[in-house]
PDB file of N, CA and C in Angstrom:
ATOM      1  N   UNK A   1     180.778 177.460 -31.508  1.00  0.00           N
ATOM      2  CA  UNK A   1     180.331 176.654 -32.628  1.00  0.00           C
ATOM      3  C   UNK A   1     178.876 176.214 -32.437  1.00  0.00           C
ATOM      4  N   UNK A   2     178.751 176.043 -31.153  1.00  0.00           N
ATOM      5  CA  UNK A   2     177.084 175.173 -30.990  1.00  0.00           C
ATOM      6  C   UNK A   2     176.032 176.310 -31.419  1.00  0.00           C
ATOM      7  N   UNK A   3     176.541 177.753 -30.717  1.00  0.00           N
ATOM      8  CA  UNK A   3     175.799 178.690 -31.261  1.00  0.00           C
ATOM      9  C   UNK A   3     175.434 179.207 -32.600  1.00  0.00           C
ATOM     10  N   UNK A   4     176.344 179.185 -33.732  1.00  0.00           N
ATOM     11  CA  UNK A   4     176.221 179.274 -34.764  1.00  0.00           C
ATOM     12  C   UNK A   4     175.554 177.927 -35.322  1.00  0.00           C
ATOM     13  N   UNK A   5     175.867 177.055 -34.736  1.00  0.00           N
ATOM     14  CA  UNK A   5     175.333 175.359 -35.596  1.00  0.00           C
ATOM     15  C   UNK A   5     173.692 175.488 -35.237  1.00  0.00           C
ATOM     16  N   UNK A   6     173.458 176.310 -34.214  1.00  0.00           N
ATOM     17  CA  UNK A   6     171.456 176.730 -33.848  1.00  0.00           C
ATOM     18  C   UNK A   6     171.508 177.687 -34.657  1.00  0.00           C
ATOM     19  N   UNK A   7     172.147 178.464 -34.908  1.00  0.00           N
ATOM     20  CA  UNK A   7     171.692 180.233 -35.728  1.00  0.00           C
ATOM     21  C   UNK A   7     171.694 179.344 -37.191  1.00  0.00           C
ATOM     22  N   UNK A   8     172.284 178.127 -37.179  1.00  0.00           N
ATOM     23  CA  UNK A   8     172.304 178.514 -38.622  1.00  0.00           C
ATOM     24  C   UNK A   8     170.797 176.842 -39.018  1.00  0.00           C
ATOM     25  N   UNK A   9     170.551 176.209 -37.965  1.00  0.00           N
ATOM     26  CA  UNK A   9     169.687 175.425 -38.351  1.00  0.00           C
ATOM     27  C   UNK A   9     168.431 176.243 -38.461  1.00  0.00           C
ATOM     28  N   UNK A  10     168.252 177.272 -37.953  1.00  0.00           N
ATOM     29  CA  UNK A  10     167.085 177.850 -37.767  1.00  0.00           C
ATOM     30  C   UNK A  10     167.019 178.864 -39.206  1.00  0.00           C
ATOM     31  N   UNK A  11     168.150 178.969 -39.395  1.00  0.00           N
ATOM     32  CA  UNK A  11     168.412 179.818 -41.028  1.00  0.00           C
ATOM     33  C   UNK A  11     168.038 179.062 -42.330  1.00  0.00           C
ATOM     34  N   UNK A  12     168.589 177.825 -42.282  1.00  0.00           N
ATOM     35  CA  UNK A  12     168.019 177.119 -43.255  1.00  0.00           C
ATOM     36  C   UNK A  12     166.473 176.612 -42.956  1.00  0.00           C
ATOM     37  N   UNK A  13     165.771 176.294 -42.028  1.00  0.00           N
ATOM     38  CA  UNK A  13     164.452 175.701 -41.999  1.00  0.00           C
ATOM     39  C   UNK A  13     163.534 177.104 -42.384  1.00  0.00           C
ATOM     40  N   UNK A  14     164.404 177.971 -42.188  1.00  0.00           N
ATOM     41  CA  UNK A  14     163.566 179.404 -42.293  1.00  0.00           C
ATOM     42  C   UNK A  14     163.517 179.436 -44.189  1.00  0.00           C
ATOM     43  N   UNK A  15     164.437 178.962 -44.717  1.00  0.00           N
ATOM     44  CA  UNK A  15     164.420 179.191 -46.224  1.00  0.00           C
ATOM     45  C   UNK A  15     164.055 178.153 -47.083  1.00  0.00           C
ATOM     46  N   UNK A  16     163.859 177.057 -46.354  1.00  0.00           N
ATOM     47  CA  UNK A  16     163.788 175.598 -46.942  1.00  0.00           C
ATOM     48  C   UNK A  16     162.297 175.571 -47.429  1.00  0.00           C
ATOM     49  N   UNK A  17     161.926 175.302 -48.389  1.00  0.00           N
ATOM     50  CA  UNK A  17     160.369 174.922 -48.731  1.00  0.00           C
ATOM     51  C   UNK A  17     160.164 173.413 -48.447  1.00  0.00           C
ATOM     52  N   UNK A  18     160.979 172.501 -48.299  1.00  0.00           N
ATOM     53  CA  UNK A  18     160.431 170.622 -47.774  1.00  0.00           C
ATOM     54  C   UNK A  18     161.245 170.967 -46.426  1.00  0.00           C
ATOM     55  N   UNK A  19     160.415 169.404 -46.149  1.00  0.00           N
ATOM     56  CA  UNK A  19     160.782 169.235 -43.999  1.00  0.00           C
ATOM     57  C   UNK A  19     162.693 169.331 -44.352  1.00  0.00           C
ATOM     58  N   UNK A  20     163.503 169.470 -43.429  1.00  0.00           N
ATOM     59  CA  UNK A  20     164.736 169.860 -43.859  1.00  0.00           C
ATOM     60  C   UNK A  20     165.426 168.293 -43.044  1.00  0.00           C
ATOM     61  N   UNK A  21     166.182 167.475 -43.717  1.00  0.00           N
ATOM     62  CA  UNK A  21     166.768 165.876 -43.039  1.00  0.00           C
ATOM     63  C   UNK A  21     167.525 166.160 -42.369  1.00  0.00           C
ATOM     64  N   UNK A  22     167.250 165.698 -41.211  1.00  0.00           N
ATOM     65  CA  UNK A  22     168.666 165.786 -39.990  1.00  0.00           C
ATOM     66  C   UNK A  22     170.033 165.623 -40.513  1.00  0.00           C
ATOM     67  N   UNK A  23     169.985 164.442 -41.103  1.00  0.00           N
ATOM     68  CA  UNK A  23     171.563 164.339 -41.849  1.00  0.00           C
ATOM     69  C   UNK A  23     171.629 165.165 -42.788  1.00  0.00           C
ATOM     70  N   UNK A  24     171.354 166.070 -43.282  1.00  0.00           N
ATOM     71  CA  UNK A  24     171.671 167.467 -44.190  1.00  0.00           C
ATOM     72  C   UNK A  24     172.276 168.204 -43.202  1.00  0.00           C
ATOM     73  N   UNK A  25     171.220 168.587 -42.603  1.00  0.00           N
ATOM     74  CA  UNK A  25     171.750 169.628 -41.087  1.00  0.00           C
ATOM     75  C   UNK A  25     172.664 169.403 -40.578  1.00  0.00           C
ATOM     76  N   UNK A  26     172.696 168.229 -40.218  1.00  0.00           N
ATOM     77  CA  UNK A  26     174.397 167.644 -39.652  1.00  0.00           C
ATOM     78  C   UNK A  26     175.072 168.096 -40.549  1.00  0.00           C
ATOM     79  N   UNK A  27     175.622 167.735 -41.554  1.00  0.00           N
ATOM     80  CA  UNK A  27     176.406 167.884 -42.624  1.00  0.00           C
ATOM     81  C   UNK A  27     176.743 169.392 -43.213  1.00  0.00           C
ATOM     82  N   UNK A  28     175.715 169.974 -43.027  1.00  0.00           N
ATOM     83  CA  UNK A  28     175.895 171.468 -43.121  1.00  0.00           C
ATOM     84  C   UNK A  28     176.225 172.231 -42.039  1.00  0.00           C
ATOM     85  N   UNK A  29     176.402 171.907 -40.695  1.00  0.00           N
ATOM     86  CA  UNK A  29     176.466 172.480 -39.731  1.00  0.00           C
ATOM     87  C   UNK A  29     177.981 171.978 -39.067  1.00  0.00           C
ATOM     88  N   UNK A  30     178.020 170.943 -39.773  1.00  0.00           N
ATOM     89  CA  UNK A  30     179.154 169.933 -38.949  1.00  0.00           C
ATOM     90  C   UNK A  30     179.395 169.609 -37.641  1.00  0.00           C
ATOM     91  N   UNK A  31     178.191 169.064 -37.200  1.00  0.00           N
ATOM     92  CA  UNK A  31     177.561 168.512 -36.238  1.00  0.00           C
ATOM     93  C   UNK A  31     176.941 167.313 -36.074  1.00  0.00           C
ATOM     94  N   UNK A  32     176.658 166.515 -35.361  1.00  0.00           N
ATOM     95  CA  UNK A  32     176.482 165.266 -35.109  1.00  0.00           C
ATOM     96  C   UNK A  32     174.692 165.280 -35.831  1.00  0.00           C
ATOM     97  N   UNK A  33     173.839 163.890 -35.793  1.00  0.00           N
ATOM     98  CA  UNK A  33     172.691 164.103 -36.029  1.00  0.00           C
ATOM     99  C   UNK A  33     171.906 164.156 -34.305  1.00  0.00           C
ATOM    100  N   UNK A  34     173.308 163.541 -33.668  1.00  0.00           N
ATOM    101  CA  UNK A  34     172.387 163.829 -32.087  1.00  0.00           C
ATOM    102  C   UNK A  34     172.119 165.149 -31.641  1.00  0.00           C
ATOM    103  N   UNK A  35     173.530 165.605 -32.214  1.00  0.00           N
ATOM    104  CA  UNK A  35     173.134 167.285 -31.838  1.00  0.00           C
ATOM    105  C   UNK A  35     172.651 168.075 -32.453  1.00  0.00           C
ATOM    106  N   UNK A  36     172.088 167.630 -34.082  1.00  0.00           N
ATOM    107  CA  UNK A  36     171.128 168.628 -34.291  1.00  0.00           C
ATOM    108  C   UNK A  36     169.650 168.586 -33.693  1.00  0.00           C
ATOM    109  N   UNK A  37     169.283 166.840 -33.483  1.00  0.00           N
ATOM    110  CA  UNK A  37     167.826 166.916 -32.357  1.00  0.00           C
ATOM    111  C   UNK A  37     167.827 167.640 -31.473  1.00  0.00           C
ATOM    112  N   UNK A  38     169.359 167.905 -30.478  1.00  0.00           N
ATOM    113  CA  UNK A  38     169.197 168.600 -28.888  1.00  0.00           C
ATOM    114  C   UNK A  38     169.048 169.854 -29.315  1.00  0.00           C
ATOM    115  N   UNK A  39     169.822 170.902 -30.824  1.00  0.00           N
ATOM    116  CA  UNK A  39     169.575 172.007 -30.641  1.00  0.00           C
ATOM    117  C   UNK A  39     168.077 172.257 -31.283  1.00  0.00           C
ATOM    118  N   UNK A  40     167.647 171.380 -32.064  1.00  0.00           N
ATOM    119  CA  UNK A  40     166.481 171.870 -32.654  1.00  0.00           C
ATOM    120  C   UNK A  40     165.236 171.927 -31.365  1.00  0.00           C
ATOM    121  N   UNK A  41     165.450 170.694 -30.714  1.00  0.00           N
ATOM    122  CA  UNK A  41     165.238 170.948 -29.320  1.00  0.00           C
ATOM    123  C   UNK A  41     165.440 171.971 -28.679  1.00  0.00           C
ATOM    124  N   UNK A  42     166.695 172.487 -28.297  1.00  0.00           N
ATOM    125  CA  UNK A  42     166.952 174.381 -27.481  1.00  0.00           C
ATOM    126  C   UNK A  42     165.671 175.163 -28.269  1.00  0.00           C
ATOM    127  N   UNK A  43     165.471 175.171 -29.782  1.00  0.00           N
ATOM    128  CA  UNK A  43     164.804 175.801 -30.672  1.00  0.00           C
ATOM    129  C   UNK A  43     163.481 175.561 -30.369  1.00  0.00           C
ATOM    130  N   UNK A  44     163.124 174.623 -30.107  1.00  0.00           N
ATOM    131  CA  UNK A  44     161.356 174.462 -30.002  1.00  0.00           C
ATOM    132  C   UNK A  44     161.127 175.340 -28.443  1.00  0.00           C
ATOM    133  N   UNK A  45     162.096 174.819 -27.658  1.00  0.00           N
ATOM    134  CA  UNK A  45     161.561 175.236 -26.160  1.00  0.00           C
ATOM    135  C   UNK A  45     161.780 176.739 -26.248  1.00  0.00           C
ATOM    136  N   UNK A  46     162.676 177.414 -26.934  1.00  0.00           N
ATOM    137  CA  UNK A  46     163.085 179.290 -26.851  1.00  0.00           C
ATOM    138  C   UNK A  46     161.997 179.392 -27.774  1.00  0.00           C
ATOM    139  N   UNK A  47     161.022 179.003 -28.489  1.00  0.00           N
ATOM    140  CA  UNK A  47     160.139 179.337 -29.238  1.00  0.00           C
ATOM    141  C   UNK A  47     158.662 179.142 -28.714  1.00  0.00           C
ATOM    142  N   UNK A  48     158.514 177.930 -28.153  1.00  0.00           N
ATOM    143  CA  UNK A  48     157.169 177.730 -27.133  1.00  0.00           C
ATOM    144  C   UNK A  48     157.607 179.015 -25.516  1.00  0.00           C
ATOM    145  N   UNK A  49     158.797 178.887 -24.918  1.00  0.00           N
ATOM    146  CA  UNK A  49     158.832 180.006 -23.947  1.00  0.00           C
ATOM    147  C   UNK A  49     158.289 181.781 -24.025  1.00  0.00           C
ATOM    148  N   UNK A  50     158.859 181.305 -25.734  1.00  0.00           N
ATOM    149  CA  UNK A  50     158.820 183.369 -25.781  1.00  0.00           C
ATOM    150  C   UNK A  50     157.282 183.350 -26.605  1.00  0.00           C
ATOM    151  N   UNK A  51     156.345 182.004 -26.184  1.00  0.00           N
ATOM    152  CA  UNK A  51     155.077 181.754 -26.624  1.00  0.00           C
ATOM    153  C   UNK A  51     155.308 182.780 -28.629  1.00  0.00           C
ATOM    154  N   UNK A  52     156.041 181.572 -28.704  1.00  0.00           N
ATOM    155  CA  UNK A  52     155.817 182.393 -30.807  1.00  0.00           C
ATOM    156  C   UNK A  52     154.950 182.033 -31.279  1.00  0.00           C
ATOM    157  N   UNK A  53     154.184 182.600 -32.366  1.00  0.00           N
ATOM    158  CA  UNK A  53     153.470 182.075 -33.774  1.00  0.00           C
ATOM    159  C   UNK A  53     153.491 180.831 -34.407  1.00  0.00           C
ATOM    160  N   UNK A  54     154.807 180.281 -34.092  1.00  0.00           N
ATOM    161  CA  UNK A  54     155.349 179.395 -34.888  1.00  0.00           C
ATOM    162  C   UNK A  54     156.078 178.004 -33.996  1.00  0.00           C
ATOM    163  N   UNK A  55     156.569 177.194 -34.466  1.00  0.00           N
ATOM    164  CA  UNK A  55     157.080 175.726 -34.188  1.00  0.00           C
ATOM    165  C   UNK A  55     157.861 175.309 -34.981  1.00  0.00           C
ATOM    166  N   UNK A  56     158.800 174.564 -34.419  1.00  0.00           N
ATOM    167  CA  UNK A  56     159.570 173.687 -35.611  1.00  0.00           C
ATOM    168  C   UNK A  56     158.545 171.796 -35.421  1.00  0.00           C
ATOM    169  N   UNK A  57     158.128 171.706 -36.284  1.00  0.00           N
ATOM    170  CA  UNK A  57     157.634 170.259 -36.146  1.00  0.00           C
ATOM    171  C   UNK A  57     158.178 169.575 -36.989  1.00  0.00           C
ATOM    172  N   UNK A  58     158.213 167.965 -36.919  1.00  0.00           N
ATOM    173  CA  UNK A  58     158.771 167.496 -37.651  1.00  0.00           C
ATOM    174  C   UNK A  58     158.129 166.746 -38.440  1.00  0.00           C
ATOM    175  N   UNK A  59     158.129 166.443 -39.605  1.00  0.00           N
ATOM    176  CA  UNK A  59     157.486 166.027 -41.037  1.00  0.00           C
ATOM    177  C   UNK A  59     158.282 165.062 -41.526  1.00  0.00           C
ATOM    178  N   UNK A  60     157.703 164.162 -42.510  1.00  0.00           N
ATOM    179  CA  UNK A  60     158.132 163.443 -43.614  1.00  0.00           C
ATOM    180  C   UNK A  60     159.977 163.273 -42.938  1.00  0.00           C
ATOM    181  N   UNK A  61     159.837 162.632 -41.740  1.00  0.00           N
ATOM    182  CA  UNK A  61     161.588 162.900 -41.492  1.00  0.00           C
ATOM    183  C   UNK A  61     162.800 163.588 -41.341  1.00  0.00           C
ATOM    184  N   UNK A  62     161.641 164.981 -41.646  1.00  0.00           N
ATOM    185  CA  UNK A  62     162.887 166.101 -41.487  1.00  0.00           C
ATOM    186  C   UNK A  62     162.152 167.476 -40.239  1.00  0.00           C
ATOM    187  N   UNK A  63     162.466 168.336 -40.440  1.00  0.00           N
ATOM    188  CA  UNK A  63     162.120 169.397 -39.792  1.00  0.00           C
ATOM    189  C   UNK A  63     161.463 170.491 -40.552  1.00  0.00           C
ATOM    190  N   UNK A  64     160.699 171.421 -40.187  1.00  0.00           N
ATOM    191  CA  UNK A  64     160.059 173.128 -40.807  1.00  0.00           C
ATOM    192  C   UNK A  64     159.380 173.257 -39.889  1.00  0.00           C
ATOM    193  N   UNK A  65     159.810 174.433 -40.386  1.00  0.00           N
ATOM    194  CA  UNK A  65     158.851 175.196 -39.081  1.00  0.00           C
ATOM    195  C   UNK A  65     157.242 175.676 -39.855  1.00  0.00           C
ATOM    196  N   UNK A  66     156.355 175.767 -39.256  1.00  0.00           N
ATOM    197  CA  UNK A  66     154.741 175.954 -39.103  1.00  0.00           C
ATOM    198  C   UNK A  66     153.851 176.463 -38.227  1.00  0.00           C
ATOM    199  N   UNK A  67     152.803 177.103 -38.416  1.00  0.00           N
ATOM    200  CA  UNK A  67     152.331 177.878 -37.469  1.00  0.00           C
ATOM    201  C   UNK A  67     152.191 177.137 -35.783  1.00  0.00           C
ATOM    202  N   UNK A  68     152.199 177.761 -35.351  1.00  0.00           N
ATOM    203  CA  UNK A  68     151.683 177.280 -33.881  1.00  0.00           C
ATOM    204  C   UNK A  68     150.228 176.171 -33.784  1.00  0.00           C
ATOM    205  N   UNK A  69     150.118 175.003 -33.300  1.00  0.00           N
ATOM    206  CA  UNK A  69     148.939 174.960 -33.414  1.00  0.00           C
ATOM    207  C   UNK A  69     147.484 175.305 -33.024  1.00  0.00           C
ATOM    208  N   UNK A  70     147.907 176.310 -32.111  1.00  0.00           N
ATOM    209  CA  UNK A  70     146.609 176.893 -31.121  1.00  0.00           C
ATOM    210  C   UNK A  70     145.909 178.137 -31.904  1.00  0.00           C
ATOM    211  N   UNK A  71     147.051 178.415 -33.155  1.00  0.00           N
ATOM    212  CA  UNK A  71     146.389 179.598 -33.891  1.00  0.00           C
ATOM    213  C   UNK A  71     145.758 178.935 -35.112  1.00  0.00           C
ATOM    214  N   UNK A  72     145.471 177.721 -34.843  1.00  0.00           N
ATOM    215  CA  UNK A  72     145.057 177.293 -36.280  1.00  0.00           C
ATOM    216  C   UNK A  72     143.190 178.317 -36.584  1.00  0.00           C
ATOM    217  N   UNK A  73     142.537 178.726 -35.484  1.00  0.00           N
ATOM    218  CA  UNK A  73     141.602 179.738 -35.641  1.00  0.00           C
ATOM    219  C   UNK A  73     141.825 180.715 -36.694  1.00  0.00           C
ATOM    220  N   UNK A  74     142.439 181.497 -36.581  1.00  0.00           N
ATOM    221  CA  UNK A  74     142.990 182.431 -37.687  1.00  0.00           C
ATOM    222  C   UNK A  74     143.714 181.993 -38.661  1.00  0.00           C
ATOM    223  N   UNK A  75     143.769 180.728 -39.045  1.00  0.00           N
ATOM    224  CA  UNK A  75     144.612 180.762 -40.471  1.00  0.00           C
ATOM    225  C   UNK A  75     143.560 180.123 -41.281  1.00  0.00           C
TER     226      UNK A  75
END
């Protein structure tokens, strides 16, 4: 379940156009709001490790993901 409750937070922030509310995520995932911080957490660190493009940061109270900030040169 924890695995799918990350496959699938990372599915919706991937389709979401606003920051996405923890308590949505919870609620859609059926998961706590503590455990969507720890996995969005697993998510930032497997994303800064495999050095990506991208970040999940957090906004206006919720989450999206956005470029990396070290590439802000090229955008």
């Amino acid at each position: 379940m924890e695995d799918e409750a990350k496959r699938a937070i990372e599915a919706i922030l991937m389709v979401t156009e606003h920051p996405a509310d923890p308590a949505l995520l919870a609620q859609l995932t059926e998961v706590s709001t503590d455990e969507v911080a720890r996995l969005v957490g697993e998510l930032r660190a497997e994303y800064e490790s495999d050095n990506r493009g991208f970040v999940i940061a957090e906004v206006a109270g919720g989450y999206r993901f956005q470029s990396h900030p070290d590439l802000a040169p090229y955008l």
